[in-house]
Protein backbone atom coordinates (compact mmCIF):
# COMPACT_ATOMS: atom_id res chain seq x y z
CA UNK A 1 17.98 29.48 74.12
CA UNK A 2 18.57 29.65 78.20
CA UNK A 3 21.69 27.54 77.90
CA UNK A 4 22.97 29.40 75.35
CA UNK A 5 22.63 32.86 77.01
CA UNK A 6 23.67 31.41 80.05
CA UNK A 7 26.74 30.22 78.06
CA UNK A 8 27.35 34.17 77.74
CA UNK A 9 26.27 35.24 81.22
CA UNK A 10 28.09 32.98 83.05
CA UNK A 11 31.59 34.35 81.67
CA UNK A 12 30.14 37.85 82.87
CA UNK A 13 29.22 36.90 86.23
CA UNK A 14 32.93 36.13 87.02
CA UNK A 15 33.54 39.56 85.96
CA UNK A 16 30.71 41.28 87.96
CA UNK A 17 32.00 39.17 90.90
CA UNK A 18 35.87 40.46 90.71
CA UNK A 19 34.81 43.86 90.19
CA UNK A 20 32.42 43.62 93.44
CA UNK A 21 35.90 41.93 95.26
CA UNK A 22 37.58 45.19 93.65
CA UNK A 23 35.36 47.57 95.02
CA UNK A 24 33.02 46.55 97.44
CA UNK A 25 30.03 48.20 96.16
CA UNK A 26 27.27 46.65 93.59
CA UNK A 27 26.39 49.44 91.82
CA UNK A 28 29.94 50.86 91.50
CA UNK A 29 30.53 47.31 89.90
CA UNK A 30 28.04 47.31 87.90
CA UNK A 31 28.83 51.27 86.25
CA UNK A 32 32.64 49.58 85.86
CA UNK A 33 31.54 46.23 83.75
CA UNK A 34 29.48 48.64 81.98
CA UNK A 35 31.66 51.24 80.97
CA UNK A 36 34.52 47.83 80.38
CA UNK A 37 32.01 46.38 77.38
CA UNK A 38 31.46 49.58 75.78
CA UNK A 39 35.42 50.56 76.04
CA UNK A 40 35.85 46.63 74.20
CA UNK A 41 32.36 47.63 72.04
CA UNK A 42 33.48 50.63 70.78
CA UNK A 43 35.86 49.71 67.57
CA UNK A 44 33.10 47.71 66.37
CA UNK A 45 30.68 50.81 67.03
CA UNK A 46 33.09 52.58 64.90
CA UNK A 47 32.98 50.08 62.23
CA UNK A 48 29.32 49.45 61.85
CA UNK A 49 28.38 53.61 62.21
CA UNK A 50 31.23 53.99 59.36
CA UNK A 51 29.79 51.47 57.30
CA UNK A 52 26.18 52.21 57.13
CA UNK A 53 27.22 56.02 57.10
CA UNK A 54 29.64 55.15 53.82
CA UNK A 55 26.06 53.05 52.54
CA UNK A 56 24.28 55.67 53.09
CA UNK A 57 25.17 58.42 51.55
CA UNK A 58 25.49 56.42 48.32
CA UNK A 59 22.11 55.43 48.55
CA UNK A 60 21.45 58.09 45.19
CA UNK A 61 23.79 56.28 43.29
CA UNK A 62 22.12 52.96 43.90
CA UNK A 63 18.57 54.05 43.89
CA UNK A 64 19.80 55.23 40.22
CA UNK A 65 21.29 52.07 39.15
CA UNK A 66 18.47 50.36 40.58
CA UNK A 67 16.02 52.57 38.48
CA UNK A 68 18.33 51.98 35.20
CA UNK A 69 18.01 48.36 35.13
CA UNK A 70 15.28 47.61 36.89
CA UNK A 71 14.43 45.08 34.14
CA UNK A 72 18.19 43.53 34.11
CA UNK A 73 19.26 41.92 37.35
CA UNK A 74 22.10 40.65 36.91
CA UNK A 75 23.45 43.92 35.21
CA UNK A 76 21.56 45.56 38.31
CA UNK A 77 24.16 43.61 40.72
CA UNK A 78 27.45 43.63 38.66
CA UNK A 79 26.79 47.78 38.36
CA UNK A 80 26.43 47.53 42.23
CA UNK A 81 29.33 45.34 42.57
CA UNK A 82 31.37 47.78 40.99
CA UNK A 83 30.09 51.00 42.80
CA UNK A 84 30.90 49.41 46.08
CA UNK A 85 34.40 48.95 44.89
CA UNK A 86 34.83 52.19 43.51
CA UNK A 87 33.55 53.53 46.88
CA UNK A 88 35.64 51.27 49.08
CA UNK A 89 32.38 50.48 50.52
CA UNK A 90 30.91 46.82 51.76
CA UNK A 91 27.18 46.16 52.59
CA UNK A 92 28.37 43.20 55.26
CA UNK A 93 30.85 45.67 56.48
CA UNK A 94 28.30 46.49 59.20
CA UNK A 95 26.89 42.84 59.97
CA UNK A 96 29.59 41.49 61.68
CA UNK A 97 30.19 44.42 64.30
CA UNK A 98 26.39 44.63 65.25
CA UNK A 99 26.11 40.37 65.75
CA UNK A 100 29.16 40.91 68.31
CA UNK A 101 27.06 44.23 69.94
CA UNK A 102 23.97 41.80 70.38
CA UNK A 103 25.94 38.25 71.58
CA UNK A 104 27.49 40.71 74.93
CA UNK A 105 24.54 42.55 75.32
CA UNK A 106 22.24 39.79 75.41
CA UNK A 107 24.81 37.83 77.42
CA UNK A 108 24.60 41.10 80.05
CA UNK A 109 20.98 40.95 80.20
CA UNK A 110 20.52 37.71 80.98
CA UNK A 111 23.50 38.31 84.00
CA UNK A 112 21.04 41.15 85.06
CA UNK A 113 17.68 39.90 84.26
CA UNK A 114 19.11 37.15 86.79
CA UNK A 115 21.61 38.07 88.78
CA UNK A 116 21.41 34.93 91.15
CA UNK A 117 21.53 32.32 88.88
CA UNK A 118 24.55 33.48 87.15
CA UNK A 119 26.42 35.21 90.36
CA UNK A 120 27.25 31.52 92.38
CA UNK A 121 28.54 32.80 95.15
CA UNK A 122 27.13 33.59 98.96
CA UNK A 123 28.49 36.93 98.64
CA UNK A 124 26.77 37.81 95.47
CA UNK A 125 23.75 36.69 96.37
CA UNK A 126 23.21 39.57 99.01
CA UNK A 127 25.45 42.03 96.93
CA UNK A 128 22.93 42.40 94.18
CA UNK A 129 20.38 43.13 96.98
CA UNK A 130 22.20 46.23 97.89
CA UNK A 131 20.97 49.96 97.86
CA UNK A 132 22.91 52.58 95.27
CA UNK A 133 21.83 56.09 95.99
CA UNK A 134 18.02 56.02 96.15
CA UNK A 135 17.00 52.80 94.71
CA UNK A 136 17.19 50.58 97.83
CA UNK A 137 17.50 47.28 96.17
CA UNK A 138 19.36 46.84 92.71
CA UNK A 139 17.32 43.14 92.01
CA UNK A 140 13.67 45.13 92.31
CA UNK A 141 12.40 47.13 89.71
CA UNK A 142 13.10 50.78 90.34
CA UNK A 143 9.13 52.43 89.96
CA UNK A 144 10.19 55.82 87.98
CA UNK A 145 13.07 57.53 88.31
CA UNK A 146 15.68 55.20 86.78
CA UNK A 147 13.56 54.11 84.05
CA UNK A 148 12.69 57.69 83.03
CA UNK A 149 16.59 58.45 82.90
CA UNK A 150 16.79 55.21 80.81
CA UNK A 151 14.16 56.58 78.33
CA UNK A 152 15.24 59.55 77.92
CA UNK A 153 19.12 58.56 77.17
CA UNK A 154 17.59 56.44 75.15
CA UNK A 155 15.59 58.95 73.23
CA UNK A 156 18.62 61.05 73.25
CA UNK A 157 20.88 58.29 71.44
CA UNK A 158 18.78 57.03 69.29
CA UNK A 159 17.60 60.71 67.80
CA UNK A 160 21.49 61.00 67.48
CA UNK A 161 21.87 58.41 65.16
CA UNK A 162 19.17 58.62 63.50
CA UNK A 163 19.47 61.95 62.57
CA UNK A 164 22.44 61.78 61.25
CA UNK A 165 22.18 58.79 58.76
CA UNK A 166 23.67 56.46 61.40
CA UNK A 167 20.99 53.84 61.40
CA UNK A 168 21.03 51.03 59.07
CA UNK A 169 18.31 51.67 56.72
CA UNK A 170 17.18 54.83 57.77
CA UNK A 171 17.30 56.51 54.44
CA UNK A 172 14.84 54.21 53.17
CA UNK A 173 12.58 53.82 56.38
CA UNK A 174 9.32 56.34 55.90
CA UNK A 175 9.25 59.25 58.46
CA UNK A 176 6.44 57.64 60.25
CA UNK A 177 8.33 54.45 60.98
CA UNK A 178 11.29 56.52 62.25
CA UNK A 179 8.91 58.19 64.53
CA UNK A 180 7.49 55.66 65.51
CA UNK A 181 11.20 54.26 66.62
CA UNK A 182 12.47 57.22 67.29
CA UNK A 183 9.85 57.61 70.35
CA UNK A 184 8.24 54.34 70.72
CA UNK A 185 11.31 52.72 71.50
CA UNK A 186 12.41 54.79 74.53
CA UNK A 187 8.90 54.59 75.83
CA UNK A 188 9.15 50.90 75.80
CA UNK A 189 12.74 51.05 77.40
CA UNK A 190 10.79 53.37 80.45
CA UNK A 191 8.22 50.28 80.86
CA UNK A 192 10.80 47.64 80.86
CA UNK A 193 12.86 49.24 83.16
CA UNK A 194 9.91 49.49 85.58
CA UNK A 195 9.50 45.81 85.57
CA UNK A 196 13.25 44.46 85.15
CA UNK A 197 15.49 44.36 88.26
CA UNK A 198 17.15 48.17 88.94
CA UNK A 199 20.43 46.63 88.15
CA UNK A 200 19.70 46.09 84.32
CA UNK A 201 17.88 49.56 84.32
CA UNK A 202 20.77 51.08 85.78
CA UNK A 203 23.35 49.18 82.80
CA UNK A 204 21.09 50.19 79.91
CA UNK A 205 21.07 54.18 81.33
CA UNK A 206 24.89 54.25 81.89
CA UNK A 207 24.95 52.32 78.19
CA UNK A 208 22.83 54.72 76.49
CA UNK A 209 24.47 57.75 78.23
CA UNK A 210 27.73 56.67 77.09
CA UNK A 211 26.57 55.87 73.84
CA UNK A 212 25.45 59.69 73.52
CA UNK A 213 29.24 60.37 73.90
CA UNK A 214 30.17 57.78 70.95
CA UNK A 215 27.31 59.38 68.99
CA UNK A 216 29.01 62.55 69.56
CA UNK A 217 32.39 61.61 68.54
CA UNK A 218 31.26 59.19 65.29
CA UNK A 219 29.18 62.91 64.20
CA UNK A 220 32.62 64.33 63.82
CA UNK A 221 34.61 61.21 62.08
CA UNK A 222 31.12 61.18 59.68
CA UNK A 223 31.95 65.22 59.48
CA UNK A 224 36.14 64.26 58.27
CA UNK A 225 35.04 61.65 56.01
CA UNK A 226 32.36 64.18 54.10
CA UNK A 227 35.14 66.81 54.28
CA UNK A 228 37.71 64.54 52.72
CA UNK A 229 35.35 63.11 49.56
CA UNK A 230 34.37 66.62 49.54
CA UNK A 231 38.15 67.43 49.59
CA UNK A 232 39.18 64.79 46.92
CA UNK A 233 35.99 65.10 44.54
CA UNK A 234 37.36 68.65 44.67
CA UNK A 235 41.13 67.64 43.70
CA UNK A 236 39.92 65.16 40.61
CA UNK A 237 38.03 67.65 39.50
CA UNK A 238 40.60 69.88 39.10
CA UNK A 239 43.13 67.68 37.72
CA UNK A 240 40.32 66.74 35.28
CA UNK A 241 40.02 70.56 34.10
CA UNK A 242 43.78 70.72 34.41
CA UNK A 243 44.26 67.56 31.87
CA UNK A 244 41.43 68.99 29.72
CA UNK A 245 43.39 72.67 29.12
CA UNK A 246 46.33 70.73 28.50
CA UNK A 247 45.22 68.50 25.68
CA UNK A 248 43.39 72.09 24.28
CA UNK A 249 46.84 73.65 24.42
CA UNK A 250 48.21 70.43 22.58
CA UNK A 251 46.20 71.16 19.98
CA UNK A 252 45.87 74.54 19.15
């Protein structure tokens, strides 16, 4: 497992290292790869918060059909099979984007879980020592401040998307085990980043505070795409009504 996430970290490092040559600074460095993978994250973001958005609101429709022939599998699935095609929607739609998320951000936390095996270089090996505002070394743990800022962007984030149906399997998740996620998680991110070197701390706060921006702007493309079914539900039935009058007319 080591070599493997080393295989991922290593490409990283090189990246860390030319942004350090860039601008001299560690921390600065590290905000700049950050805000880099979430910049090259962010269509697949899109794609996965789409996806599980599309999934679900039709989560009625399939609770029904899975009601209706509960007895009959294979009808079960081929009823299924053709909702998602009548919705345009795909269950592995979301899959893909989220293994991608996970292969660079478990590639960046190895990078900053160790900095010094990945960062080969002289130079790197006292850059990652270096103070960035009050934390005065980026490889120690920061004791409160950082992590709390962590948390809370965190908490912020995640209550984000799971509040608005963003979270694959929310709908079907009982409100105890969302609240249980919703604030254990960020109180585990606040003791991690009390024991993991400042510079990961300081990745997964800049992360998460982006991500509230993302959150932000997938709210209002999850807004359109309500507001267009909405919009075209709207249309057919119209042109359903407008059909129907006609054939009355016909026959009259």
């Amino acid at each position: 497992m080591n070599a493997f996430l080393g295989l991922l970290a290593r490409p990283l490092g090189y990246a860390l290292t030319g942004l350090y040559n860039l601008f001299g600074n560690y921390g600065v460095a590290l905000i700049v790869l950050t805000v880099i993978v979430k910049l090259f994250l962010y269509p697949f973001y899109k794609k996965q918060i789409l996806s599980t958005s599309a999934m679900a609101e039709m989560g009625p429709k399939l609770q029904q059909i899975q009601q209706q022939y509960a007895n009959d599998k294979e009808m079960m699935n081929q009823k299924m099979t053709e909702l998602y095609k009548s919705e345009g929607a795909n269950p592995m739609a979301g899959c893909l984007p989220m293994v991608i998320q996970m292969i660079i951000i478990m590639g960046l936390f190895q990078l900053l879980r160790y900095p010094l095996t990945y960062l080969a270089s002289e130079q790197m090996s006292f850059a990652v020592h270096e103070s960035f505002f009050w934390i005065n070394d980026l490889a120690q743990p920061d004791p409160w401040i950082l992590p709390l800022l962590a948390g809370v962007a965190t908490f912020v984030s995640f209550w984000m998307t799971s509040n608005n149906g963003g979270m694959p399997g929310a709908q079907n998740q009982s409100n105890a085990m969302m609240a249980v996620m919703k604030y254990g998680f960020p109180i585990m991110i606040v003791w991690l980043a009390k024991t993991y070197p400042a510079g990961l701390a300081w990745y997964w706060f800049i992360s998460q505070f982006i991500q509230i921006f993302y959150n932000i702007r997938f709210n209002q493309l999850r807004k359109k795409m309500r507001e267009e079914k909405e919009a075209e539900k709207i249309k057919k039935n119209k042109k359903k009504k407008k059909i129907t009058h006609t054939v009355r007319e016909v026959y009259k």
